[in-house]
C-alpha atoms as a PDB file:
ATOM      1  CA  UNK A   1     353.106 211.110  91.938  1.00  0.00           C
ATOM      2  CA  UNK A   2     349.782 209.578  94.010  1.00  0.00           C
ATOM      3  CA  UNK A   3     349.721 209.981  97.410  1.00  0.00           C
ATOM      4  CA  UNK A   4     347.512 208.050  99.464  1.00  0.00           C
ATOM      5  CA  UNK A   5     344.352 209.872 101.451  1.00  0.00           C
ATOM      6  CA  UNK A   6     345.611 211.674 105.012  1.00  0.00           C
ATOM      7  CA  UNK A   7     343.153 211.466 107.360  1.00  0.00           C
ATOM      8  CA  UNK A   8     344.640 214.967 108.845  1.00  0.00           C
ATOM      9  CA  UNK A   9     342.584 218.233 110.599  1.00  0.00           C
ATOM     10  CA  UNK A  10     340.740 220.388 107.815  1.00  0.00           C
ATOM     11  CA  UNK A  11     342.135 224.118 107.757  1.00  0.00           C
ATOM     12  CA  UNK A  12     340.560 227.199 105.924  1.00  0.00           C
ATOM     13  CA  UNK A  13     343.417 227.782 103.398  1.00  0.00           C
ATOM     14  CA  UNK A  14     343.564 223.841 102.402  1.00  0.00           C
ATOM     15  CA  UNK A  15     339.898 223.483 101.988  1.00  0.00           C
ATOM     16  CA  UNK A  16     340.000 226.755 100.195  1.00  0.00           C
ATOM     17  CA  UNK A  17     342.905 225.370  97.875  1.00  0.00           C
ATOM     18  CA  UNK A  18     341.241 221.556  97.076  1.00  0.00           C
ATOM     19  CA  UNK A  19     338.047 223.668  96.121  1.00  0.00           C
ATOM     20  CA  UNK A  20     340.146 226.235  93.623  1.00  0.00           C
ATOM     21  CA  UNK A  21     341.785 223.302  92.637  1.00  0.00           C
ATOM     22  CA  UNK A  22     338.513 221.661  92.077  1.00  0.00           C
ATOM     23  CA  UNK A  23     337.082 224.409  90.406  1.00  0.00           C
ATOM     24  CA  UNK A  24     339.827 225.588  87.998  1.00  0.00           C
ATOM     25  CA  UNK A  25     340.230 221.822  86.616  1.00  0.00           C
ATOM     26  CA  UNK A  26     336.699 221.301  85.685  1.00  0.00           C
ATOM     27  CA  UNK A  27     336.725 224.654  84.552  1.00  0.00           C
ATOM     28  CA  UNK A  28     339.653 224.264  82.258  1.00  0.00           C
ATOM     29  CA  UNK A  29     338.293 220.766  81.411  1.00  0.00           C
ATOM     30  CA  UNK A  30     334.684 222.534  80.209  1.00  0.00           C
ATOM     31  CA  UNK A  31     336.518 225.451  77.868  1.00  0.00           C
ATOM     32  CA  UNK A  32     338.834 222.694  76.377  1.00  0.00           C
ATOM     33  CA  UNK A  33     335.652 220.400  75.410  1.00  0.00           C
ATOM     34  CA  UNK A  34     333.566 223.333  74.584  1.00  0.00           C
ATOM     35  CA  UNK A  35     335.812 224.998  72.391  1.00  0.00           C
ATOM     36  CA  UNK A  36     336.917 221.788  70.599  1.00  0.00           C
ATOM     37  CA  UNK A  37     332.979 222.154  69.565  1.00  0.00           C
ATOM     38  CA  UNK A  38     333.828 225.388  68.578  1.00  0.00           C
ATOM     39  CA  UNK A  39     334.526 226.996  65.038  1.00  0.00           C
ATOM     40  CA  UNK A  40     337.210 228.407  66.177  1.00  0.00           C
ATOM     41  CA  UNK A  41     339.111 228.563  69.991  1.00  0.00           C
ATOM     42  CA  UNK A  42     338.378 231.664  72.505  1.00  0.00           C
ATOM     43  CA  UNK A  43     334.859 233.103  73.317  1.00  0.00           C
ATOM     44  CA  UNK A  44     333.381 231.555  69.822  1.00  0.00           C
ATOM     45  CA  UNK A  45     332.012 228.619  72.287  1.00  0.00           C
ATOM     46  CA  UNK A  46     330.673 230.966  75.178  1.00  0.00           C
ATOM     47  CA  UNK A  47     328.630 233.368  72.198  1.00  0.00           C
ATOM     48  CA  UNK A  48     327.120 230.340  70.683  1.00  0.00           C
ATOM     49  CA  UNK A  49     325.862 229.236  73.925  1.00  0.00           C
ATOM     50  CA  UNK A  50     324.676 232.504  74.957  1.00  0.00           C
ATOM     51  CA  UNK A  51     323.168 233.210  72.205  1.00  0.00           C
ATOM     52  CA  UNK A  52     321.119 230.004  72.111  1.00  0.00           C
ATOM     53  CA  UNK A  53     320.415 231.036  75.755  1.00  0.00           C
ATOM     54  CA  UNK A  54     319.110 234.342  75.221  1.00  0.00           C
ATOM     55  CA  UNK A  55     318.228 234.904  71.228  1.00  0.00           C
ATOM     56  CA  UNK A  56     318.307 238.862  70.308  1.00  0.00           C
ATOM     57  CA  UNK A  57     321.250 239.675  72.346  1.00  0.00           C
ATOM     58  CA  UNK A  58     322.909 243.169  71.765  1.00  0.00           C
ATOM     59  CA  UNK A  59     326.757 243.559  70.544  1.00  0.00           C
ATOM     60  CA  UNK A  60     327.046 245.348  73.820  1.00  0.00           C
ATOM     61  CA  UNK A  61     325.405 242.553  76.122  1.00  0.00           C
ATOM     62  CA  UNK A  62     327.464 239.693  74.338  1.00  0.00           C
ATOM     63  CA  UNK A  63     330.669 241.210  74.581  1.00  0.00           C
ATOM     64  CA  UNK A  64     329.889 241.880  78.309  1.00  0.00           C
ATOM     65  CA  UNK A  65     329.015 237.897  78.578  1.00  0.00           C
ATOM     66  CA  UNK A  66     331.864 236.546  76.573  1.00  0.00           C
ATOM     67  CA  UNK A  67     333.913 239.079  78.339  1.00  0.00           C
ATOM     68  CA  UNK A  68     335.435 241.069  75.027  1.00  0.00           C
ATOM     69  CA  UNK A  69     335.999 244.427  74.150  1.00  0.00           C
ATOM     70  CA  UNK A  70     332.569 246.183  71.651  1.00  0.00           C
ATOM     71  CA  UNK A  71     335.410 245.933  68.866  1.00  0.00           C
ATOM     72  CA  UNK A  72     336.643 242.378  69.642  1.00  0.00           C
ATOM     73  CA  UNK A  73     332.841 241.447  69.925  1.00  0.00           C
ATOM     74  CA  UNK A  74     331.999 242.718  66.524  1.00  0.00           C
ATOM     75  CA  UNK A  75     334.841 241.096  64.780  1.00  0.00           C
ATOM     76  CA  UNK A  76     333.727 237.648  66.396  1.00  0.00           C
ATOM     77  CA  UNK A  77     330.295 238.358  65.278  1.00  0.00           C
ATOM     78  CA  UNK A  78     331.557 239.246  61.367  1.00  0.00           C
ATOM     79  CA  UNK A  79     333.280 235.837  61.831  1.00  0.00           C
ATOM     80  CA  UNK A  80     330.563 233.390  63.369  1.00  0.00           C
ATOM     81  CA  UNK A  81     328.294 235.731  60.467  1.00  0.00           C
ATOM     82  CA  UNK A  82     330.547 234.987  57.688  1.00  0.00           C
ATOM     83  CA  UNK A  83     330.427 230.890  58.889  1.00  0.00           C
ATOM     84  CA  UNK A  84     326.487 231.314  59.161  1.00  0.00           C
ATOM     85  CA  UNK A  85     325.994 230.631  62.308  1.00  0.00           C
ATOM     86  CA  UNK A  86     324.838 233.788  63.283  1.00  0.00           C
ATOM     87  CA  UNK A  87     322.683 236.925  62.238  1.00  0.00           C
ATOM     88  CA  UNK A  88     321.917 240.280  62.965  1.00  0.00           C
ATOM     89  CA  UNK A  89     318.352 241.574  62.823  1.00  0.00           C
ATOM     90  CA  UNK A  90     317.169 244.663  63.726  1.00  0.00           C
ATOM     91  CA  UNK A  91     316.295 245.160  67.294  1.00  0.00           C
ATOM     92  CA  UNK A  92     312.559 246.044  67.819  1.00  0.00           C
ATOM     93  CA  UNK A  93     312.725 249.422  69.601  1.00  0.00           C
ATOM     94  CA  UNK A  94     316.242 250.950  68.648  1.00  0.00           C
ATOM     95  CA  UNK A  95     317.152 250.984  65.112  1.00  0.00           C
ATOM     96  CA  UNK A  96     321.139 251.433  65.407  1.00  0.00           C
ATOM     97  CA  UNK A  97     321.338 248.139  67.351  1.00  0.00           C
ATOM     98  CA  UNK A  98     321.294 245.304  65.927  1.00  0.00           C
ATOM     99  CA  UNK A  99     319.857 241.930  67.801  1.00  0.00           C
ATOM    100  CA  UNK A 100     321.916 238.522  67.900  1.00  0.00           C
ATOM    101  CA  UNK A 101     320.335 234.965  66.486  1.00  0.00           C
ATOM    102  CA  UNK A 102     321.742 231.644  66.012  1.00  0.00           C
ATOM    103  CA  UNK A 103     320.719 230.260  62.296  1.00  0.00           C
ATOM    104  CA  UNK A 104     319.878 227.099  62.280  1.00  0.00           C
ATOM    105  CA  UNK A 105     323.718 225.720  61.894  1.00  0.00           C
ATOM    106  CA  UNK A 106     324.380 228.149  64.493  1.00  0.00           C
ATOM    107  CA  UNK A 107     321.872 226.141  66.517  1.00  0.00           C
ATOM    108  CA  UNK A 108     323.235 222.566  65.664  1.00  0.00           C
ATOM    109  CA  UNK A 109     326.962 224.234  66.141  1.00  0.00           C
ATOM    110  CA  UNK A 110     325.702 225.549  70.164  1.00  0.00           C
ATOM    111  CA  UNK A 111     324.448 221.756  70.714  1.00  0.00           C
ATOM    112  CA  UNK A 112     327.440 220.625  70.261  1.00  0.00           C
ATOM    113  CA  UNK A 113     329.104 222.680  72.349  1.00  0.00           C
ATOM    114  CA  UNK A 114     326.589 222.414  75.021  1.00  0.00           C
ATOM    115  CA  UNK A 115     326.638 218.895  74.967  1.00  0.00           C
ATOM    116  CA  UNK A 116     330.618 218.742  75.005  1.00  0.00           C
ATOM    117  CA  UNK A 117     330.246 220.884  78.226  1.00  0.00           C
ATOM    118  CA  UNK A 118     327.945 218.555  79.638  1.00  0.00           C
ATOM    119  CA  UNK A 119     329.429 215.678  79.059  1.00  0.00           C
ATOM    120  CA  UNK A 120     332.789 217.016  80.958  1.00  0.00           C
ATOM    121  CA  UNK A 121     330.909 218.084  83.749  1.00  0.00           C
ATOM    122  CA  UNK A 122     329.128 214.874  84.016  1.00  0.00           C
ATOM    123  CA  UNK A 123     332.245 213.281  83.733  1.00  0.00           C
ATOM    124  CA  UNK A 124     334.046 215.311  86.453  1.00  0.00           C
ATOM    125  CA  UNK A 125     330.978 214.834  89.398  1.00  0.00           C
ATOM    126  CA  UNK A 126     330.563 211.120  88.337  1.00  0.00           C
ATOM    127  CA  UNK A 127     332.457 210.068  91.471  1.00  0.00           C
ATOM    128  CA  UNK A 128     329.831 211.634  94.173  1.00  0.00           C
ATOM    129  CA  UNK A 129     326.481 209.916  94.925  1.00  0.00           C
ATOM    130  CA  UNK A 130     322.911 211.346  93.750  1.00  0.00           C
ATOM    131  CA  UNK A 131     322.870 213.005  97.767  1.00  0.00           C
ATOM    132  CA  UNK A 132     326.549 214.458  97.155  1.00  0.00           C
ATOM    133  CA  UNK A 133     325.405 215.846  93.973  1.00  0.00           C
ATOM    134  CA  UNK A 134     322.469 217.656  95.730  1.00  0.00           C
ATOM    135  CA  UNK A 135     324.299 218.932  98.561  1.00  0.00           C
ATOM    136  CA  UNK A 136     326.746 220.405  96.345  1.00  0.00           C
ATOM    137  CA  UNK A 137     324.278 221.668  94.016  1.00  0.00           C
ATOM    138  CA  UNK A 138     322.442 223.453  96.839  1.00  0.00           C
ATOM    139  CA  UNK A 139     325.409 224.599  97.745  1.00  0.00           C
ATOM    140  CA  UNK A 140     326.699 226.028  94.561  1.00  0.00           C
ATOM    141  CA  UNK A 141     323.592 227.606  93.772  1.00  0.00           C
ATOM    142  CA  UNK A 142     323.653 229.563  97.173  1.00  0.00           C
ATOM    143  CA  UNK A 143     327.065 231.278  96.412  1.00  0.00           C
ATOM    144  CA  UNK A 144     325.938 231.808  93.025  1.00  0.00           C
ATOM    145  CA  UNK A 145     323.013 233.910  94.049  1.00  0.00           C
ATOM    146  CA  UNK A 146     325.011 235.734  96.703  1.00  0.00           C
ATOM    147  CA  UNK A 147     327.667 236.551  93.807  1.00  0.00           C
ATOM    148  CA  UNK A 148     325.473 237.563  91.356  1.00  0.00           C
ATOM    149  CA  UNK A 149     326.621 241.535  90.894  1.00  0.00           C
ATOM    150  CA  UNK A 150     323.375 242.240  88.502  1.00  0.00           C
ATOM    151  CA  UNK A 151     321.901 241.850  84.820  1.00  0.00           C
ATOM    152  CA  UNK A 152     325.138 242.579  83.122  1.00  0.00           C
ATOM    153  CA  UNK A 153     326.802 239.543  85.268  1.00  0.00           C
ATOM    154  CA  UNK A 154     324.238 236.982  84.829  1.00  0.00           C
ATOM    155  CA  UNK A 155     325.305 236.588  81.240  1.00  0.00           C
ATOM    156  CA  UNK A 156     329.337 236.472  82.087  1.00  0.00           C
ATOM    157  CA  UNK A 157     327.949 233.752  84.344  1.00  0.00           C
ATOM    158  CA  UNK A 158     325.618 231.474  82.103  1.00  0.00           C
ATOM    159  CA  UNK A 159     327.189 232.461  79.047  1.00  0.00           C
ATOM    160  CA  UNK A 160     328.003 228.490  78.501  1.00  0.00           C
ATOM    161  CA  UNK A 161     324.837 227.407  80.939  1.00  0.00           C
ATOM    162  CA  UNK A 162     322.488 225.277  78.514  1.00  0.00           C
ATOM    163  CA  UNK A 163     319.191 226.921  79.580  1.00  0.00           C
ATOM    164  CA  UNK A 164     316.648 224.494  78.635  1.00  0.00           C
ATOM    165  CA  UNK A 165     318.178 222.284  81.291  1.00  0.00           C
ATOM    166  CA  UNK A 166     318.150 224.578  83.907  1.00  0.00           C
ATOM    167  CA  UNK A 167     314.677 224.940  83.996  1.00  0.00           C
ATOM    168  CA  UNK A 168     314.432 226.385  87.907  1.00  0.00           C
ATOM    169  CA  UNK A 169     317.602 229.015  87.103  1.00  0.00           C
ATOM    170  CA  UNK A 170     318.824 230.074  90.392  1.00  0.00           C
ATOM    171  CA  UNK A 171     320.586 233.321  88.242  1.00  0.00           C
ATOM    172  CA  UNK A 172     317.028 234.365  86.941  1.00  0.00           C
ATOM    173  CA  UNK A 173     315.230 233.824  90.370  1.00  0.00           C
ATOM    174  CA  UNK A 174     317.721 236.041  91.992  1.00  0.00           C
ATOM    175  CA  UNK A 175     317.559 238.928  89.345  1.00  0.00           C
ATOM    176  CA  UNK A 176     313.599 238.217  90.002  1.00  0.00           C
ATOM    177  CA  UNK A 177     313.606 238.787  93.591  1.00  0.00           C
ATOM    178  CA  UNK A 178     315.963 241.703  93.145  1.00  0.00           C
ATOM    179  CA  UNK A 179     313.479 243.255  89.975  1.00  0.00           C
ATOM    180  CA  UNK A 180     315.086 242.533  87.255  1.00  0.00           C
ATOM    181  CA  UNK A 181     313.405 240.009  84.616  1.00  0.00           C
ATOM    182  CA  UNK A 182     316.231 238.905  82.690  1.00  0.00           C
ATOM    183  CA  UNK A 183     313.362 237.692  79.809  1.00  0.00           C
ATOM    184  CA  UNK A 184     311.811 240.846  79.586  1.00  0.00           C
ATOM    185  CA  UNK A 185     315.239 242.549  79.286  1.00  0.00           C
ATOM    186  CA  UNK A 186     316.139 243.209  75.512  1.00  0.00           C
ATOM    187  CA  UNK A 187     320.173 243.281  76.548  1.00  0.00           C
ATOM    188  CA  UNK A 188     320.514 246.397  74.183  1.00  0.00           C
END
């Protein structure tokens, strides 16, 4: 049922509820569209992305990003492998890992799911103005950085961020001020 806007006294636990609120639907609304890009539901989507956002990724640093266990990681990656989407190549400095690349259908298959995640978050902040969109954007990239735990986080965090568009990456500038380069980091 709609209920028409109270104009009643802001409290702590209701602003904190409308923004969980807020949060969890256009979170639930972004894995719906990005899995139904997906070969398959789960963290297919989120590997995909990550991988397209940081190419060479361990078995260890992707299961940390798409938040599975080594075993459950390496079963996804024999999947996503056996589609072609994905390869393993051998990392440059430690021969029993093995690095993490998109092929090139892995590449057209991350698009899509990119794009699907962009278009529902486009979608869901469509109602504020280009100066709500800011302020909340400043806003969101201030708790971000004050959340980030370290390396191992950032890629739990981006893991469906497309990267090209975030060109300024509050995540990276915060490892950076803290000494850690996230592009210099091999993730093994």
């Amino acid at each position: 049922m709609l209920r028409a806007h109270k104009d009643v006294a802001m409290d702590g636990t209701r602003d904190r509820n409308i923004f969980g609120a807020f949060a969890l639907m256009i979170s639930d609304d972004i894995v719906r569209a990005s899995s139904s890009r997906a070969p398959e539901d789960g963290p297919a989507a989120s590997a995909l992305a990550l991988l397209a956002h940081k190419p060479g990724l361990s078995i260890r640093m992707l299961a940390v990003g798409v938040g599975l266990s080594h075993a459950g990681t390496v079963r996804l990656v024999d999947r996503l492998g056996a589609e072609g989407l994905i390869e393993r190549r051998e990392h440059s400095t430690d021969g029993r890992t093995r690095s993490l690349y998109l092929t090139s259908v892995g590449k057209v298959a991350s698009d899509e799911v990119l794009a699907a995640r962009d278009q529902v978050i486009a979608e869901g902040l469509s109602i504020l103005s280009p100066e709500e969109l800011k302020i909340l954007c400043d806003i969101a990239e201030r708790v971000l950085r004050d959340r980030l735990e370290n390396l191992e986080h950032s890629y739990r965090i981006c893991r469906l961020c497309c990267y090209d568009g975030c060109t300024n990456c509050p995540i990276d500038a915060e490892l950076y001020e803290r000494g850690v380069d996230r592009e210099k980091s091999d993730g093994a």
